[in-house]
C-alpha atoms as a PDB file:
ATOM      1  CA  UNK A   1      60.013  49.872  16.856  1.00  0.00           C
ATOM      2  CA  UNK A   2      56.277  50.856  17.180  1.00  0.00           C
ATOM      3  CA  UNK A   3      55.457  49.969  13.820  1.00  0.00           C
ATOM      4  CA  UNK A   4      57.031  47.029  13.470  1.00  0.00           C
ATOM      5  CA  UNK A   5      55.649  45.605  16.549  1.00  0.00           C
ATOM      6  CA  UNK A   6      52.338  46.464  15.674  1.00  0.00           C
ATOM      7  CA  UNK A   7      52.551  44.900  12.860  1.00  0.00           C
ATOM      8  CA  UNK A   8      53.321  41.668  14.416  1.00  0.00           C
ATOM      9  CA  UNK A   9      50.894  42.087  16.547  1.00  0.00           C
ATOM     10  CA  UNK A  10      48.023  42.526  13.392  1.00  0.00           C
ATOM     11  CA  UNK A  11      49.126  39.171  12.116  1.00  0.00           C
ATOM     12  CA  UNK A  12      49.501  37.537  14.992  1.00  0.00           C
ATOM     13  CA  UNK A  13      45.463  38.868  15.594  1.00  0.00           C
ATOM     14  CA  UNK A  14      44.946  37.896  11.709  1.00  0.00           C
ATOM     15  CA  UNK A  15      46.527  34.488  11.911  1.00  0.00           C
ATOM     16  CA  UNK A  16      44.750  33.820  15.484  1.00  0.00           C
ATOM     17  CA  UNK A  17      41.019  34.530  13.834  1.00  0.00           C
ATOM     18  CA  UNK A  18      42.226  32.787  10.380  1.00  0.00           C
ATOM     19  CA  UNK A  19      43.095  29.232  12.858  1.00  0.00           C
ATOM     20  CA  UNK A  20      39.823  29.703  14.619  1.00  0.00           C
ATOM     21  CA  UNK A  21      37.819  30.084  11.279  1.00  0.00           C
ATOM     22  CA  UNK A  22      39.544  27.122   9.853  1.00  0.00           C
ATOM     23  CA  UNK A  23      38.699  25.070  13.057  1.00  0.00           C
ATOM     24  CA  UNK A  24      34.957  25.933  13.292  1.00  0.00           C
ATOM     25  CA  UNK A  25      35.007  24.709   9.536  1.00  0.00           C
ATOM     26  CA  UNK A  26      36.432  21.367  10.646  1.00  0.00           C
ATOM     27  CA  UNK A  27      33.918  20.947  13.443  1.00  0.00           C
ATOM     28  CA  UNK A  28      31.444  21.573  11.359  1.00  0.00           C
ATOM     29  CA  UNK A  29      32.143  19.225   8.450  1.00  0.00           C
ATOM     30  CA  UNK A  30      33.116  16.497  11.218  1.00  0.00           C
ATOM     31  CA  UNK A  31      29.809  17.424  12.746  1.00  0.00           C
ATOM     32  CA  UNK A  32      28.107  16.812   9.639  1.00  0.00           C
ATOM     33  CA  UNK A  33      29.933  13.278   8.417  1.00  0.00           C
ATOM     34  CA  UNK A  34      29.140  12.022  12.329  1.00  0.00           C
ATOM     35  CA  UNK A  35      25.689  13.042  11.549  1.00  0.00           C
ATOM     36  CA  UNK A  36      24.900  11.151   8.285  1.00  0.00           C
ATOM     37  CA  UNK A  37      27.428   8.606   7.512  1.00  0.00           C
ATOM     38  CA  UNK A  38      24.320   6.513   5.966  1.00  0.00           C
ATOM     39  CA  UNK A  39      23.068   9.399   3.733  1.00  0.00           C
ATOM     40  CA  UNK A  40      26.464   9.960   2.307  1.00  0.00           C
ATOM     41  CA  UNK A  41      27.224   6.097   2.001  1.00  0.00           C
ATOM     42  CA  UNK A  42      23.229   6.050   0.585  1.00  0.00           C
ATOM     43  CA  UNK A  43      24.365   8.435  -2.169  1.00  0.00           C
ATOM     44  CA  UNK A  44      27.243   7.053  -3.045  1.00  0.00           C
ATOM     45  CA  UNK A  45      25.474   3.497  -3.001  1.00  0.00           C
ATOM     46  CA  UNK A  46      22.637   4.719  -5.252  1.00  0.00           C
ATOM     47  CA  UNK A  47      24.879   6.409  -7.771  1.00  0.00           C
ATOM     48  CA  UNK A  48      26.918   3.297  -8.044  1.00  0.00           C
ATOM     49  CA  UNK A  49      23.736   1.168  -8.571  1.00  0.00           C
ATOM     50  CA  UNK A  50      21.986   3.777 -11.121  1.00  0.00           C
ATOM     51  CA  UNK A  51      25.584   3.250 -13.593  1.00  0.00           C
ATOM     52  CA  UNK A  52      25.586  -0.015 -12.699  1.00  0.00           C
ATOM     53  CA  UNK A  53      21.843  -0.397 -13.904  1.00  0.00           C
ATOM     54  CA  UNK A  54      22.846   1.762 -17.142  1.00  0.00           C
ATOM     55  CA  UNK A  55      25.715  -0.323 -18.349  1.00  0.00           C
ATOM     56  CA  UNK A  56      23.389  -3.421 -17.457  1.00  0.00           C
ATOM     57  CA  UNK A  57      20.366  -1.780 -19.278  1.00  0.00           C
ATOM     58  CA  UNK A  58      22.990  -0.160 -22.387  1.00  0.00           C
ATOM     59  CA  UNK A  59      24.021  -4.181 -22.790  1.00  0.00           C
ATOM     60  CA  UNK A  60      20.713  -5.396 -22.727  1.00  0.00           C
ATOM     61  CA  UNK A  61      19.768  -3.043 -25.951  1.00  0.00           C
ATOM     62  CA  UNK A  62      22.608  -3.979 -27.841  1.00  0.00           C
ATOM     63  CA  UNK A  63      22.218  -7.637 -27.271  1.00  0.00           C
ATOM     64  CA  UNK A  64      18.219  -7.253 -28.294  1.00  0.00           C
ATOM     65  CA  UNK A  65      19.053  -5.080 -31.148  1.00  0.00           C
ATOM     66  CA  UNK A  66      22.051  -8.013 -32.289  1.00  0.00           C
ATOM     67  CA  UNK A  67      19.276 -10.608 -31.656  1.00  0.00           C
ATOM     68  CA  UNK A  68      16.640  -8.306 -33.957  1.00  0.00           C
ATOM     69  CA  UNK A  69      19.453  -7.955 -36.922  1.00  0.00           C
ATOM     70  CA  UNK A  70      19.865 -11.655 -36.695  1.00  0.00           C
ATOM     71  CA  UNK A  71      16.425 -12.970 -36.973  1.00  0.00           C
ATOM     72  CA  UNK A  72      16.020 -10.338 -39.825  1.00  0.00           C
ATOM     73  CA  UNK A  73      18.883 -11.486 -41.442  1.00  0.00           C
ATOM     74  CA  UNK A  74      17.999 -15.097 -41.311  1.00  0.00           C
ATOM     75  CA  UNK A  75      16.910 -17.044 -44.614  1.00  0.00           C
ATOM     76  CA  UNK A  76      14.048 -19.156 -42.473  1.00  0.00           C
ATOM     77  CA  UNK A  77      12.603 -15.310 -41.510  1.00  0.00           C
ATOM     78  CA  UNK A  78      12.829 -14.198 -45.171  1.00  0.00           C
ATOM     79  CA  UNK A  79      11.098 -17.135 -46.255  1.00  0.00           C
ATOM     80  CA  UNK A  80       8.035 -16.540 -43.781  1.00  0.00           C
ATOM     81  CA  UNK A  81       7.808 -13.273 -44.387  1.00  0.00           C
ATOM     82  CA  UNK A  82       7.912 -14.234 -48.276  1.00  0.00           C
ATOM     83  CA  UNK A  83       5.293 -16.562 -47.479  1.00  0.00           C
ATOM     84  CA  UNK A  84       3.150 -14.183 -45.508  1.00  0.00           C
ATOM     85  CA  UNK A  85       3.160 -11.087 -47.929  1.00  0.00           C
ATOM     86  CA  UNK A  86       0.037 -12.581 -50.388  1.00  0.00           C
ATOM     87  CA  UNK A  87      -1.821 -12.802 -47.285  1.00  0.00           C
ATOM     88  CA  UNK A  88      -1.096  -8.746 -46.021  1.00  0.00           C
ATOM     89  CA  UNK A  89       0.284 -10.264 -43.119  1.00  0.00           C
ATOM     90  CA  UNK A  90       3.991  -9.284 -43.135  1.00  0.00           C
ATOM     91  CA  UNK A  91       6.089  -8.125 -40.365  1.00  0.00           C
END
């Protein structure tokens, strides 16, 4: 019987430090969100922003670059440029 009971008594020992552990973990990290609930919102806000600005910037290329093919690909452009090339003045 002495062997069995103090092996109960081990895990009850091991399960009693392993509940405290876990619980000064959860104070802690509650601790820390009560702290800085703006930082972490911050964070979040600013990483939401910076994609947001990406995509926005991304768009902004490819509409500039569509914009550039066009006005290369138009026949009054050609012309000008056609015009302009005795002169050393192409673009």
């Amino acid at each position: 019987m002495a062997p069995m009971r103090l092996g109960r008594l081990e895990g009850e020992a091991f399960d009693a430090a392993l509940r405290d552990r876990e619980q000064r973990e959860r104070d802690d990290r509650l601790s820390r969100l009560a702290r800085a609930p703006d930082d972490a919102g911050a964070a979040s806000a600013k990483a939401t922003a910076s994609a947001a600005e990406v995509w926005r910037l991304e768009r902004d290329v490819a509409r500039l670059a569509a914009f550039h093919l066009a006005v290369d690909r138009s026949r009054a452009w050609r012309v000008i440029q056609w015009l302009r090339r005795p002169f050393g003045r192409e673009w």
